[in-house]
C-alpha atoms as a PDB file:
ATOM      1  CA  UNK A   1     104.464 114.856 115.505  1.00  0.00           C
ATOM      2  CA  UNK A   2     105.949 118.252 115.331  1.00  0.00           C
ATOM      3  CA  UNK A   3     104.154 121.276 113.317  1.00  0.00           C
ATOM      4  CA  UNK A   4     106.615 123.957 111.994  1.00  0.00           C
ATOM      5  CA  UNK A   5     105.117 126.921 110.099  1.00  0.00           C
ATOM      6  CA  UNK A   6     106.302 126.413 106.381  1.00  0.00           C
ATOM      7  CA  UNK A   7     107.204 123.253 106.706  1.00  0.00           C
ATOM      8  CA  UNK A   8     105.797 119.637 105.567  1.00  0.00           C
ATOM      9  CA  UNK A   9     106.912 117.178 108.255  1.00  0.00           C
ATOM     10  CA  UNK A  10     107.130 113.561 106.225  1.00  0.00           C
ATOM     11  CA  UNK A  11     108.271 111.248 108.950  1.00  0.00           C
ATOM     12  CA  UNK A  12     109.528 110.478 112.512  1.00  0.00           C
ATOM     13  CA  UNK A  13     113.141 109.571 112.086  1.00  0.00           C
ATOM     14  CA  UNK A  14     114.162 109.417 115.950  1.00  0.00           C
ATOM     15  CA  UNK A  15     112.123 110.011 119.391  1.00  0.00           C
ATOM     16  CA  UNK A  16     114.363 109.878 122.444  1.00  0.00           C
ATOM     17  CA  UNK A  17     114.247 111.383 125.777  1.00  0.00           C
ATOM     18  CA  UNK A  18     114.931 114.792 125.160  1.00  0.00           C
ATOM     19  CA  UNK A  19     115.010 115.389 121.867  1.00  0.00           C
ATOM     20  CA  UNK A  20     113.158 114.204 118.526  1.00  0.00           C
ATOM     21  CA  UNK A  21     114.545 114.098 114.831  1.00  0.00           C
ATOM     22  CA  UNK A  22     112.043 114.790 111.472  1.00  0.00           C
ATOM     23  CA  UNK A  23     112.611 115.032 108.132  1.00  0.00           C
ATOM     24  CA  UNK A  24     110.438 117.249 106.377  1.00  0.00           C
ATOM     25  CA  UNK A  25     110.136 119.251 102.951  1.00  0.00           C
ATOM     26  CA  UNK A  26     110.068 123.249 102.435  1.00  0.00           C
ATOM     27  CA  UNK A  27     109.756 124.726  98.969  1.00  0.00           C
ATOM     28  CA  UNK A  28     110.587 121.088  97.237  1.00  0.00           C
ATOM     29  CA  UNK A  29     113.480 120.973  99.445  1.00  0.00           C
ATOM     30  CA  UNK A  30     113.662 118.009 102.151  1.00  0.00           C
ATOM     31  CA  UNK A  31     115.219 118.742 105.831  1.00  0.00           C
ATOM     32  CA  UNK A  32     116.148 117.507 108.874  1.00  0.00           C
ATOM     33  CA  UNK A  33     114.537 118.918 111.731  1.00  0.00           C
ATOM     34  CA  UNK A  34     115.744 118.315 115.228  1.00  0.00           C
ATOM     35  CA  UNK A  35     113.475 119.727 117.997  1.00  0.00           C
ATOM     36  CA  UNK A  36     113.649 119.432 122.001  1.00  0.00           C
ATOM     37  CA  UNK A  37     110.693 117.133 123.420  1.00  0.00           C
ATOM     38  CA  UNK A  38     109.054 118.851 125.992  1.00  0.00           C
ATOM     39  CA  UNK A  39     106.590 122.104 125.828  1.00  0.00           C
ATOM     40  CA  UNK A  40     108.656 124.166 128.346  1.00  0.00           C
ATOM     41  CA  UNK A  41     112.247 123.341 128.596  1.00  0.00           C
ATOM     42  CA  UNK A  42     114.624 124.922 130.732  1.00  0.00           C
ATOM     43  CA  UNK A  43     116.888 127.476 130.740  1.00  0.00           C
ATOM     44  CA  UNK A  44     119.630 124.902 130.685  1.00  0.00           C
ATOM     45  CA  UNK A  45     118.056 122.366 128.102  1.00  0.00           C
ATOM     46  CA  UNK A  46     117.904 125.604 125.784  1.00  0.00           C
ATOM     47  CA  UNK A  47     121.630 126.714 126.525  1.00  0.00           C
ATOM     48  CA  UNK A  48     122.659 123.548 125.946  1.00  0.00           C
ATOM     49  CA  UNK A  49     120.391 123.239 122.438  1.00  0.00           C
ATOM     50  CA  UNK A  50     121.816 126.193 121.320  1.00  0.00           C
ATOM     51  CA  UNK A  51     125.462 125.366 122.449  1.00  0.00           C
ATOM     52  CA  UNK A  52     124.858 122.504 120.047  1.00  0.00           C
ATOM     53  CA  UNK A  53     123.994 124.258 117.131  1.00  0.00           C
ATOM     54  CA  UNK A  54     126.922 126.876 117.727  1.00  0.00           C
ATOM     55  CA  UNK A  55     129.302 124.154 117.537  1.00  0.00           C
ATOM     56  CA  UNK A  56     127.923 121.846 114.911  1.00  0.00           C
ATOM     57  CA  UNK A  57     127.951 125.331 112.991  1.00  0.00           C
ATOM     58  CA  UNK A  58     131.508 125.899 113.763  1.00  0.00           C
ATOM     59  CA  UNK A  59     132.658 122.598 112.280  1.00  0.00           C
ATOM     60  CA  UNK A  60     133.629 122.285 108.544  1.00  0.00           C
ATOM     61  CA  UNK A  61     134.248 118.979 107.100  1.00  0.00           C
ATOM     62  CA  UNK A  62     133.223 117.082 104.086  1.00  0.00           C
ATOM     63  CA  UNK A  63     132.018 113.956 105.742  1.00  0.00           C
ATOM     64  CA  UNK A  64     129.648 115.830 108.318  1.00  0.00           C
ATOM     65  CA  UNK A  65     125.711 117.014 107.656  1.00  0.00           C
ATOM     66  CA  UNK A  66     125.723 120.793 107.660  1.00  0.00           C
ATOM     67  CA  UNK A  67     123.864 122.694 109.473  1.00  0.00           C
ATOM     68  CA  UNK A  68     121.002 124.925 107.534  1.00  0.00           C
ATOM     69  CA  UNK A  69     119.814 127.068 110.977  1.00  0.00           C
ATOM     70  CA  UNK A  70     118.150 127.398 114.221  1.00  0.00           C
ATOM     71  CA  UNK A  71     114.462 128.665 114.236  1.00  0.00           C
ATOM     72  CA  UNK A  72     112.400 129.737 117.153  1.00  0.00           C
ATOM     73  CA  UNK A  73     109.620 127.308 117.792  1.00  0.00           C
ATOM     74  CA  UNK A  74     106.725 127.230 120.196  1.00  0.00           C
ATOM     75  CA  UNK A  75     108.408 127.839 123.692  1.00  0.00           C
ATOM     76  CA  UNK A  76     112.494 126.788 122.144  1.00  0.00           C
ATOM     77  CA  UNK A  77     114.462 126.175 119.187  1.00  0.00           C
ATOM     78  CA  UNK A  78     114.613 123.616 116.143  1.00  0.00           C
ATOM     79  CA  UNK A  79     117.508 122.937 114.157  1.00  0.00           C
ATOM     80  CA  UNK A  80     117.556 122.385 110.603  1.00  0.00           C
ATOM     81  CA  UNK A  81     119.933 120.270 108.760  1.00  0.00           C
ATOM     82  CA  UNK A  82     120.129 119.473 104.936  1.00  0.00           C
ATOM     83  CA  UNK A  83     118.944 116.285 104.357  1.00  0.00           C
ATOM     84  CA  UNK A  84     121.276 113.885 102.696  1.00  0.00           C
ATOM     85  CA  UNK A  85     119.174 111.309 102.411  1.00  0.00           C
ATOM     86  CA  UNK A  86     121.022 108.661 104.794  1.00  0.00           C
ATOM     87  CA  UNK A  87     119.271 106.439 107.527  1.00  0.00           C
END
């Protein structure tokens, strides 16, 4: 499992090929963190991470998780959702 500064990771929700999915807890809060797999991703797995984020940012919509931020982490990026509490 992932270790984020600040942040309590509770469980494994989803491990794929490129990417896995956490939910974890920061100041009583829970979270969804979504984090690329490997140590040293490309240029091109980070463009497209962040390309991601940009757009699930851009979108507005009752029925969709919003987005909380992107932090640096290790060698990439993590994105942080709120946590609706859905499987």
């Amino acid at each position: 499992m992932i270790t984020i500064p600040g942040y309590i990771i509770q469980e494994e929700l989803y491990f794929g090929d490129k990417s896995t999915v956490h939910r974890a807890e920061k100041d009583e809060n829970t979270f969804i963190i979504k984090a690329l797999r490997t140590d040293y991703p490309s240029i091109t797995e980070i463009s497209s991470f962040r390309q991601e984020y940009e757009l699930l940012k851009s979108l507005n919509h009752p029925g969709l998780v919003k987005i909380v931020g992107i932090e640096k982490y290790k060698n990439s990026f993590v994105i942080i959702f709120e946590d609706i509490k859905g499987k």
